[in-house]
PDB file of N, CA and C in Angstrom:
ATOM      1  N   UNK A   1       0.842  -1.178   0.000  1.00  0.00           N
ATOM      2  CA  UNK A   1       0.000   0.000   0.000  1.00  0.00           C
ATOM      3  C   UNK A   1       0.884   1.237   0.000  1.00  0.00           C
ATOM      4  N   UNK A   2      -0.005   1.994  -0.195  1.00  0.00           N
ATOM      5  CA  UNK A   2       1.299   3.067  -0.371  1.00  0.00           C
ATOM      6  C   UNK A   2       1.088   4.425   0.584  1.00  0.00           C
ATOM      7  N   UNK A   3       2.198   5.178   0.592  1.00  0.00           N
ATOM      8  CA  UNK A   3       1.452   6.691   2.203  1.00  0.00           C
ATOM      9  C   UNK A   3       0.594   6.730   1.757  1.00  0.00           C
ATOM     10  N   UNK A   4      -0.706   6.951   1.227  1.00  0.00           N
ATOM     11  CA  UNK A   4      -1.656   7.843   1.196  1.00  0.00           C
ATOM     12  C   UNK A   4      -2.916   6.588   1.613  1.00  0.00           C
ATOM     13  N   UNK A   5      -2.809   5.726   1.931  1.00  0.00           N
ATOM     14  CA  UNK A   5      -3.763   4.336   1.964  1.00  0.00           C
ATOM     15  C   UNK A   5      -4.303   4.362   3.927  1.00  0.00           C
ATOM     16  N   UNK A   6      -5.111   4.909   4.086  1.00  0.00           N
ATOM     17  CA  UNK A   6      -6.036   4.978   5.302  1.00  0.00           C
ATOM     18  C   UNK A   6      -5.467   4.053   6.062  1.00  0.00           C
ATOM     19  N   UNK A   7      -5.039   4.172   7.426  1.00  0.00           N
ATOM     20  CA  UNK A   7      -4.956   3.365   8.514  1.00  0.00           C
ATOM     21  C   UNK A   7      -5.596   2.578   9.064  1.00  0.00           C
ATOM     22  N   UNK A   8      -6.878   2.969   9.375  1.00  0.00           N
ATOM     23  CA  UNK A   8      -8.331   2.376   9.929  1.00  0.00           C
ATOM     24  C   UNK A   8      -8.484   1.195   8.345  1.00  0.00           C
ATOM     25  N   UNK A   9      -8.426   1.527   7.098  1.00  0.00           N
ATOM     26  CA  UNK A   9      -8.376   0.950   6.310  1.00  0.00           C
ATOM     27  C   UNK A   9      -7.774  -0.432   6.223  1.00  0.00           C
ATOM     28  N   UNK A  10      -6.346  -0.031   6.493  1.00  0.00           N
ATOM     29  CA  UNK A  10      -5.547  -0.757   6.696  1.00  0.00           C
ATOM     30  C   UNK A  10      -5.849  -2.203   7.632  1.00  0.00           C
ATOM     31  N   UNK A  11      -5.902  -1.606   8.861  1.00  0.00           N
ATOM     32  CA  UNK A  11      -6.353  -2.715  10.239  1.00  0.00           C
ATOM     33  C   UNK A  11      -7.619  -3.033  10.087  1.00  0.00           C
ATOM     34  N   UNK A  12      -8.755  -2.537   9.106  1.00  0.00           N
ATOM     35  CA  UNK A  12     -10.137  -3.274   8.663  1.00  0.00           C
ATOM     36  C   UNK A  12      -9.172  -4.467   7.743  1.00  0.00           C
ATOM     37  N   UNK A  13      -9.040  -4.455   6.687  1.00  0.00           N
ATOM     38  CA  UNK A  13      -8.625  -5.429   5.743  1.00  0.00           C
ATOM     39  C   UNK A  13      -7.200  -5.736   5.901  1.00  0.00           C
ATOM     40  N   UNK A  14      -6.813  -6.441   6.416  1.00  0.00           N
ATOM     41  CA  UNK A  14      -5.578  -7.167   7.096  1.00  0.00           C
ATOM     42  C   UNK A  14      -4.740  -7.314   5.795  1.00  0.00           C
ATOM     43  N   UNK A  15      -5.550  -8.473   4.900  1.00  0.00           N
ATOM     44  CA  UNK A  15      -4.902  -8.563   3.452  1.00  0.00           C
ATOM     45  C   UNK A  15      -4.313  -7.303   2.669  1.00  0.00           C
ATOM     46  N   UNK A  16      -4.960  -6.037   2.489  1.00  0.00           N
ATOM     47  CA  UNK A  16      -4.464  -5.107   1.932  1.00  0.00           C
ATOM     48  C   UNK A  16      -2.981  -4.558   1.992  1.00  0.00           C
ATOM     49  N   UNK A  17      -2.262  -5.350   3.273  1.00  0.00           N
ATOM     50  CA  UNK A  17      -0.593  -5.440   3.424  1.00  0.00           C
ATOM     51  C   UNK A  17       0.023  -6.333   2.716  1.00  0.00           C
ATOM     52  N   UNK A  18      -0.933  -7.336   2.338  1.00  0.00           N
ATOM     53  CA  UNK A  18      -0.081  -8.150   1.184  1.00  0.00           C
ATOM     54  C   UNK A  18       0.430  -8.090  -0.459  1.00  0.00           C
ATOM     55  N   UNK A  19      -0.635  -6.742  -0.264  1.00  0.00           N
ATOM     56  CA  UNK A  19      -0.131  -6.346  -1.617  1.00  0.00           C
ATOM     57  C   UNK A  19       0.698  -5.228  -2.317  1.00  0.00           C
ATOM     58  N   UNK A  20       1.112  -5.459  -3.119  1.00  0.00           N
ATOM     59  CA  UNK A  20       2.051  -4.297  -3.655  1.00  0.00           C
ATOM     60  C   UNK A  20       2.298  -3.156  -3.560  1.00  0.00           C
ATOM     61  N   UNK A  21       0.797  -2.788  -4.186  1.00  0.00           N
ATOM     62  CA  UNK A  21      -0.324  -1.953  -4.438  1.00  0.00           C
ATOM     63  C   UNK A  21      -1.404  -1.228  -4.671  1.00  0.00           C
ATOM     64  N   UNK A  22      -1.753  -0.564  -4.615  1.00  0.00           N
ATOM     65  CA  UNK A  22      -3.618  -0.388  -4.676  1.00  0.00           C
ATOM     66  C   UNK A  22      -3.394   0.753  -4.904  1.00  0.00           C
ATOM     67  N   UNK A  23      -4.643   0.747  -5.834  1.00  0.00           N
ATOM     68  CA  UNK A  23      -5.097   2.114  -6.138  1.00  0.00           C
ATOM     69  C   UNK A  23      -6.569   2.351  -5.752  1.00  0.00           C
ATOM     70  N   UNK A  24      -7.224   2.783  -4.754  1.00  0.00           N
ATOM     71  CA  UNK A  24      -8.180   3.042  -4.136  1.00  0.00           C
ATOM     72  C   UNK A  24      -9.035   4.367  -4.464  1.00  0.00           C
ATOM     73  N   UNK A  25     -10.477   4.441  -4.690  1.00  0.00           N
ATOM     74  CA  UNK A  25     -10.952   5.003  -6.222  1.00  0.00           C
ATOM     75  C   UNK A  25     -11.134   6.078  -4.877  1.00  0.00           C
ATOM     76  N   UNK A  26     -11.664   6.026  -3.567  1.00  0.00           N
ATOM     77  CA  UNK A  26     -12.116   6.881  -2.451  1.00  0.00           C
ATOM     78  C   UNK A  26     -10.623   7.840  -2.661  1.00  0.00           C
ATOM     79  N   UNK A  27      -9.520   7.431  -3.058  1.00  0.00           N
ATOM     80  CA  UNK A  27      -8.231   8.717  -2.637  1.00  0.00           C
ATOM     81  C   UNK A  27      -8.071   9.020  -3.872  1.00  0.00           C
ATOM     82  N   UNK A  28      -8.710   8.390  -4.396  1.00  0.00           N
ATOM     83  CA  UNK A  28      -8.037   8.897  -6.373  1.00  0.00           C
ATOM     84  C   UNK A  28      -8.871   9.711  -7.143  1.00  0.00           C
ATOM     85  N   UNK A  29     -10.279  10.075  -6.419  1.00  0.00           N
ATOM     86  CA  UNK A  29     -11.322  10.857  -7.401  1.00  0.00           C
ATOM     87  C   UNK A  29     -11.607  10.365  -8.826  1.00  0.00           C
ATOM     88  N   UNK A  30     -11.624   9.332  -8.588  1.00  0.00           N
ATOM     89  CA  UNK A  30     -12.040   8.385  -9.859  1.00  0.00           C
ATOM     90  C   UNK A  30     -13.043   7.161  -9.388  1.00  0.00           C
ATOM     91  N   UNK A  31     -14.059   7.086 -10.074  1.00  0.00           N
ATOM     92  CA  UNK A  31     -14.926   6.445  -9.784  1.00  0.00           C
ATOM     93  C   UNK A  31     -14.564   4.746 -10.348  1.00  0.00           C
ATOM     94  N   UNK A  32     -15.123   3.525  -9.605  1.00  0.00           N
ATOM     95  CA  UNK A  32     -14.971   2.444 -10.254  1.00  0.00           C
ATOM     96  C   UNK A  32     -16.663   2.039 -11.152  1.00  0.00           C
ATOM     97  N   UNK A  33     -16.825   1.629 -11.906  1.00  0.00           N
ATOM     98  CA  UNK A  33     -16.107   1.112 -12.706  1.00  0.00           C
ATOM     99  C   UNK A  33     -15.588   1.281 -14.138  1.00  0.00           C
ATOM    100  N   UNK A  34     -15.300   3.208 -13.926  1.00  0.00           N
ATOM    101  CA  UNK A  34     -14.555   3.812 -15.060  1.00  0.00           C
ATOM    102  C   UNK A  34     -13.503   2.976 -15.347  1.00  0.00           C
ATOM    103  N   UNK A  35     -13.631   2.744 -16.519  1.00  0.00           N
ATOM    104  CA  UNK A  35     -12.014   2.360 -17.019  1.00  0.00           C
ATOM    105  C   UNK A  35     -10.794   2.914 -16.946  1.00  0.00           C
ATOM    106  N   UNK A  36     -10.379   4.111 -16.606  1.00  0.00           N
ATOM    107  CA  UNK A  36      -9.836   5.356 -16.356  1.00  0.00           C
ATOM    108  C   UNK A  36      -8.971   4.510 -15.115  1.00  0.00           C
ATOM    109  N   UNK A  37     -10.148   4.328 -13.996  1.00  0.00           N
ATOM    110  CA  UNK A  37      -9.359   3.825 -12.778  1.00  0.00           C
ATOM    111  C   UNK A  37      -7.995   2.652 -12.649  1.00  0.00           C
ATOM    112  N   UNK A  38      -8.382   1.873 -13.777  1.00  0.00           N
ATOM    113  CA  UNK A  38      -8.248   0.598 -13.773  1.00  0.00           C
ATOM    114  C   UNK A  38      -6.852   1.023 -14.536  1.00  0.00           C
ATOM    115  N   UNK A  39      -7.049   1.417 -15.633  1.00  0.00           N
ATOM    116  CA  UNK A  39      -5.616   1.984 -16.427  1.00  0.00           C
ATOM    117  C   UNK A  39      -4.506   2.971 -15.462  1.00  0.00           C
ATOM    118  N   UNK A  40      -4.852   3.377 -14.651  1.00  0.00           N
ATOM    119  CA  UNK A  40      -3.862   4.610 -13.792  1.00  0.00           C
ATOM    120  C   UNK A  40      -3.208   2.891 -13.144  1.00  0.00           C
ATOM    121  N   UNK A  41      -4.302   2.431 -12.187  1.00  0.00           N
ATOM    122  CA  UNK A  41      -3.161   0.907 -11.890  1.00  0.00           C
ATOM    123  C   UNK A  41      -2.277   0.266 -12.357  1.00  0.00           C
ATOM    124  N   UNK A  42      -2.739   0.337 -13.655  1.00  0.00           N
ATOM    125  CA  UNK A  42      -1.631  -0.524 -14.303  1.00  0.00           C
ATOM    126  C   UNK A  42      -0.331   0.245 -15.094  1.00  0.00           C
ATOM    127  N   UNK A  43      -0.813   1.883 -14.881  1.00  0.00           N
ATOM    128  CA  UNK A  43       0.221   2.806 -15.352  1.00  0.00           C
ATOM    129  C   UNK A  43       1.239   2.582 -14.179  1.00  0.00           C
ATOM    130  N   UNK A  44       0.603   3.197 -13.086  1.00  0.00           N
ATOM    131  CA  UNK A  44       1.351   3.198 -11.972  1.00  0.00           C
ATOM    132  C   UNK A  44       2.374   2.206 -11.432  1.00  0.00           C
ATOM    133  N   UNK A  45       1.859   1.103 -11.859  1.00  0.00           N
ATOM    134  CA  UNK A  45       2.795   0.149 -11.047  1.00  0.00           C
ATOM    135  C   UNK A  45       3.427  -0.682 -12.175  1.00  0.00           C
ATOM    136  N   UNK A  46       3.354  -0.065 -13.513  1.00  0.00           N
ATOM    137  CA  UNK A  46       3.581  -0.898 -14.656  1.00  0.00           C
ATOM    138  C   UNK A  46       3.254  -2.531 -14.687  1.00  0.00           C
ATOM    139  N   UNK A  47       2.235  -2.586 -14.637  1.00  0.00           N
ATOM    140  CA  UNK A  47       1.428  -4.176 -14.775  1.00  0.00           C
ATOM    141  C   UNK A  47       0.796  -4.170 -15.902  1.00  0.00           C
ATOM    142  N   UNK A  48       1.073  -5.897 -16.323  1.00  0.00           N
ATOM    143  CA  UNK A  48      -0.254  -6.502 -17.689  1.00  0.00           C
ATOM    144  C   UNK A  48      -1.319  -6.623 -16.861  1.00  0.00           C
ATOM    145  N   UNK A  49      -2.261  -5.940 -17.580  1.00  0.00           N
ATOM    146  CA  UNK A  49      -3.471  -6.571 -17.116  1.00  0.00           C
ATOM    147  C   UNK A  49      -3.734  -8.103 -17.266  1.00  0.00           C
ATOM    148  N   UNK A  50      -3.262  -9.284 -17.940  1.00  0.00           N
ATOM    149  CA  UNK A  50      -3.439  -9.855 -17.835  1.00  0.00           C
ATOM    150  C   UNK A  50      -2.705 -10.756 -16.486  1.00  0.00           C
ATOM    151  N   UNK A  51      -1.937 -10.296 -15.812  1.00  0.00           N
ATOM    152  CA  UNK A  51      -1.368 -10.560 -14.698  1.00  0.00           C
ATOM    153  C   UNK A  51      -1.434  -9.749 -13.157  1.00  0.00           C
ATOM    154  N   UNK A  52      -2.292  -9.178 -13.550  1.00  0.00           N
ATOM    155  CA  UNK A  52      -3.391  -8.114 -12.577  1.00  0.00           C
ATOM    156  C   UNK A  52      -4.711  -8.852 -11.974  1.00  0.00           C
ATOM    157  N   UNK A  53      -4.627  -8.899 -10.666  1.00  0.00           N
ATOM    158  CA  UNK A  53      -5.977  -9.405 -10.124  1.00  0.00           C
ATOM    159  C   UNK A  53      -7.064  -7.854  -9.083  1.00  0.00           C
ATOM    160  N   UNK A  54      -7.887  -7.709  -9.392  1.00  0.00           N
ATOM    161  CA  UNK A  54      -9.050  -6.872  -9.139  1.00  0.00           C
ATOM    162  C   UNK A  54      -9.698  -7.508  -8.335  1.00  0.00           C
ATOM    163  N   UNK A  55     -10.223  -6.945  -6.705  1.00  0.00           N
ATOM    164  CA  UNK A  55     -10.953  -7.566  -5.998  1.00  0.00           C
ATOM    165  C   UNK A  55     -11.966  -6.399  -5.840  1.00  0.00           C
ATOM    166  N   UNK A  56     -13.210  -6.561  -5.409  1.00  0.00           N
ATOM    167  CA  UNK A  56     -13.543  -5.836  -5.488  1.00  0.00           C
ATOM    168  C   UNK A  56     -15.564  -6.440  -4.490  1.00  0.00           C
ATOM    169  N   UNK A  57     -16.440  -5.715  -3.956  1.00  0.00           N
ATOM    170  CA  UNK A  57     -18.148  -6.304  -3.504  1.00  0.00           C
ATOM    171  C   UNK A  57     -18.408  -5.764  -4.313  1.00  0.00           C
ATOM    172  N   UNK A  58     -18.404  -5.378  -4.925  1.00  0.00           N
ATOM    173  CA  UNK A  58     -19.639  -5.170  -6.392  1.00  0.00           C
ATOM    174  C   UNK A  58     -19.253  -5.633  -7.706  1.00  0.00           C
ATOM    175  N   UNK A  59     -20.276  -6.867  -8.163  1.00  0.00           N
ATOM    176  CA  UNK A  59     -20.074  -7.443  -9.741  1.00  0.00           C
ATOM    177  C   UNK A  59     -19.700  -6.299 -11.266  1.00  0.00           C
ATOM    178  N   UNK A  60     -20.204  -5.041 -10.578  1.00  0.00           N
ATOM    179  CA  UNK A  60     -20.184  -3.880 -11.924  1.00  0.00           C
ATOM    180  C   UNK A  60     -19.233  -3.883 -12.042  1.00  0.00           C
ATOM    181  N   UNK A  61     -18.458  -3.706 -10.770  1.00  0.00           N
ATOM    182  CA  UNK A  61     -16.613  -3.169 -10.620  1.00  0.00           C
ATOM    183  C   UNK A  61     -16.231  -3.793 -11.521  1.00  0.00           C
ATOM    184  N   UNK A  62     -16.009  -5.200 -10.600  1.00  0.00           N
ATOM    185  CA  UNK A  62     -15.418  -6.552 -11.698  1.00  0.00           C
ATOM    186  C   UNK A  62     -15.489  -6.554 -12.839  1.00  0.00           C
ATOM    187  N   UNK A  63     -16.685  -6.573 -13.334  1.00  0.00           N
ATOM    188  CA  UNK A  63     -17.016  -6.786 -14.761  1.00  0.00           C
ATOM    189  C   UNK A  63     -15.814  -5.174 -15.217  1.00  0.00           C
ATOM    190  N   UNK A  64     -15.920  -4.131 -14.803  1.00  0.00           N
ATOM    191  CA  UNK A  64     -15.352  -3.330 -15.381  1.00  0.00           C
ATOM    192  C   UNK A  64     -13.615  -3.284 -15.507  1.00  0.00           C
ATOM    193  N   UNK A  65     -13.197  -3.886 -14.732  1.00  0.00           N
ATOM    194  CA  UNK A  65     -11.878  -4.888 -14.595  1.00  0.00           C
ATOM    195  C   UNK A  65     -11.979  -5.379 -15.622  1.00  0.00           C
ATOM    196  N   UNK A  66     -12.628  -6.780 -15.659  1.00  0.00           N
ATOM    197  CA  UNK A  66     -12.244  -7.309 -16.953  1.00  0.00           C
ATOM    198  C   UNK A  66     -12.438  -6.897 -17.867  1.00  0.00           C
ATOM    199  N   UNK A  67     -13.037  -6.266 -18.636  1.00  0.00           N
ATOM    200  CA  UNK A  67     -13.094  -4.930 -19.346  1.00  0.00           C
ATOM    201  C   UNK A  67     -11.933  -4.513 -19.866  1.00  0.00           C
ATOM    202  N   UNK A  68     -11.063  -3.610 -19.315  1.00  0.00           N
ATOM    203  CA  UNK A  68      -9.980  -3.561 -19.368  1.00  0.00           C
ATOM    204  C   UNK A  68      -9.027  -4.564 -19.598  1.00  0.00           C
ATOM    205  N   UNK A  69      -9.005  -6.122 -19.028  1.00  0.00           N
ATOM    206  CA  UNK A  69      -7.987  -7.196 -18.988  1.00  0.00           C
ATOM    207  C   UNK A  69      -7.672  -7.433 -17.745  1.00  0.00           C
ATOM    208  N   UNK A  70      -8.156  -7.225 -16.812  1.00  0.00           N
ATOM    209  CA  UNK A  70      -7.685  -7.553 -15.280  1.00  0.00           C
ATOM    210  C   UNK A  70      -8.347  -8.784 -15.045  1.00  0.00           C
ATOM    211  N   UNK A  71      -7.912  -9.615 -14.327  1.00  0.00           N
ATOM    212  CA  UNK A  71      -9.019 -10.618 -13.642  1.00  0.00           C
ATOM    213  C   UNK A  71      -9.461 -10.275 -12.567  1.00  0.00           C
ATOM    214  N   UNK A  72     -10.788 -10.362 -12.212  1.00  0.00           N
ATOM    215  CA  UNK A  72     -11.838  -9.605 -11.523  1.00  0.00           C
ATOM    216  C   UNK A  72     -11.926 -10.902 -10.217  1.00  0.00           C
ATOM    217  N   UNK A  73     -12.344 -10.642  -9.437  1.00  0.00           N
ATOM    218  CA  UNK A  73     -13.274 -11.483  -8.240  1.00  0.00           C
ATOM    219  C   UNK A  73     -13.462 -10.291  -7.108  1.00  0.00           C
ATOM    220  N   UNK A  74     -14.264 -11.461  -6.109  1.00  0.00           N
ATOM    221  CA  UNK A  74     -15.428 -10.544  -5.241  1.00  0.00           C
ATOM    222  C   UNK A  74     -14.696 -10.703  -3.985  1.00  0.00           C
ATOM    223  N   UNK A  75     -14.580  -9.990  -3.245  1.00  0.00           N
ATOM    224  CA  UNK A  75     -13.913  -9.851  -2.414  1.00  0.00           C
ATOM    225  C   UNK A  75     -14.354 -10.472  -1.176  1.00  0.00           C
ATOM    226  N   UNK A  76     -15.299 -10.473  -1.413  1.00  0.00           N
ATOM    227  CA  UNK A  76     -15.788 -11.489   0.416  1.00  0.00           C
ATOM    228  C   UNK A  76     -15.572 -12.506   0.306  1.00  0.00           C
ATOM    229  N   UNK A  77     -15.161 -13.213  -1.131  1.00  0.00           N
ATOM    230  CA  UNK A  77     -15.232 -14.452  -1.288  1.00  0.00           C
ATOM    231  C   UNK A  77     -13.752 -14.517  -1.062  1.00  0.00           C
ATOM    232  N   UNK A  78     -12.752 -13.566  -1.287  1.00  0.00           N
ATOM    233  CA  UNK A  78     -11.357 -13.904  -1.730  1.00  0.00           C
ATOM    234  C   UNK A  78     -10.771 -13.996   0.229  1.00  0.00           C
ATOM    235  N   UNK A  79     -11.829 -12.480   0.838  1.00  0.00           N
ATOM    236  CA  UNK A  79     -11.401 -12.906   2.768  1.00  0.00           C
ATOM    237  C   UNK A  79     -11.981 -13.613   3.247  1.00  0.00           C
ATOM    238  N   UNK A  80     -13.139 -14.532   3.104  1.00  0.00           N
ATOM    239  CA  UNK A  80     -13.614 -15.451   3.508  1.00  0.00           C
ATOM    240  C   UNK A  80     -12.620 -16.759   3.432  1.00  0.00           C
ATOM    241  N   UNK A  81     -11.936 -16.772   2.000  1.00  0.00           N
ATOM    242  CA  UNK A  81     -11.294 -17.878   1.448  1.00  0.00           C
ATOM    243  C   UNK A  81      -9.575 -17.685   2.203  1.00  0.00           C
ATOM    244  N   UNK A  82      -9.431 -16.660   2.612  1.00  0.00           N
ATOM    245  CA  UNK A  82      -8.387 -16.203   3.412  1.00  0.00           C
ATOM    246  C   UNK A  82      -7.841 -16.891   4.516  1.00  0.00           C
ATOM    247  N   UNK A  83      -9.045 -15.777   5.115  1.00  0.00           N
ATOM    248  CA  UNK A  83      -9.199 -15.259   6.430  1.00  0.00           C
ATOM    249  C   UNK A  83     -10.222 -15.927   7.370  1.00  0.00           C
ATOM    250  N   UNK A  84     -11.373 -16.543   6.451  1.00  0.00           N
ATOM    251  CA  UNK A  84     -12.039 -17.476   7.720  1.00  0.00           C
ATOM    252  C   UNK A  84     -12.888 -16.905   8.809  1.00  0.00           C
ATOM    253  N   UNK A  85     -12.824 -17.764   9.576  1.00  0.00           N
ATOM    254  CA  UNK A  85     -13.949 -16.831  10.697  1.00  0.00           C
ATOM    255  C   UNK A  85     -13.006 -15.912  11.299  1.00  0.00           C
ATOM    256  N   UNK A  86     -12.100 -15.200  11.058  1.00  0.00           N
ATOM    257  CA  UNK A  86     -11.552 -13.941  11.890  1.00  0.00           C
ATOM    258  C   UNK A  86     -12.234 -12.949  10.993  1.00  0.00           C
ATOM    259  N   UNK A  87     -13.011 -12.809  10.286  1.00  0.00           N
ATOM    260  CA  UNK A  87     -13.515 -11.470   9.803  1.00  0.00           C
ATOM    261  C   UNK A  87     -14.668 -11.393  10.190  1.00  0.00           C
ATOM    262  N   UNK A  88     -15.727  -9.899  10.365  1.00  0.00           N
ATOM    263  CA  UNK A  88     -17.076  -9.737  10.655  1.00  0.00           C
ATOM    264  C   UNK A  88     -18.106 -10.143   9.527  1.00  0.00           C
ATOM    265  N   UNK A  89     -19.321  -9.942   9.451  1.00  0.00           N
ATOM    266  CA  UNK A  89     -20.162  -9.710   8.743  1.00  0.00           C
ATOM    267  C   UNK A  89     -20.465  -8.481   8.394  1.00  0.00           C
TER     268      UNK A  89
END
């Protein structure tokens, strides 16, 4: 994650330290599931989209991921599949 990535954020989604990077649409003034968003990610951190994974609770998002070339999935499914019963409802 990078400085600008919320703290409280942070210690909600545990996983979000495992990754590289994120580009988070709430700090970026870009809405998901503009395509716009999805391309600054893969500018930024120089990634194929086809080697790019998109998590995301809403199917629009996703779908707008793949769209672009990202592979998409749903995110409760990806901390459920994690994380297990240490997360809330």
């Amino acid at each position: 994650m990078g400085p600008g990535a919320s703290p409280r954020r942070l210690a909600r989604f545990e996983f979000l330290s495992w990754c590289d990077g994120a580009v988070i649409s709430g700090f970026e003034g870009v809405i998901k599931p503009v395509p716009a968003i999805f391309y600054r990610l893969l500018d930024r951190y120089g990634l194929a989209p086809e080697r790019t994974l998109f998590i995301d609770d809403r199917e629009d998002n996703i779908d707008g991921a793949r769209a672009v070339g990202l592979h998409g999935g749903p995110l409760r499914g990806l901390i459920q599949g994690v994380m297990g019963d240490r997360i809330s409802n």
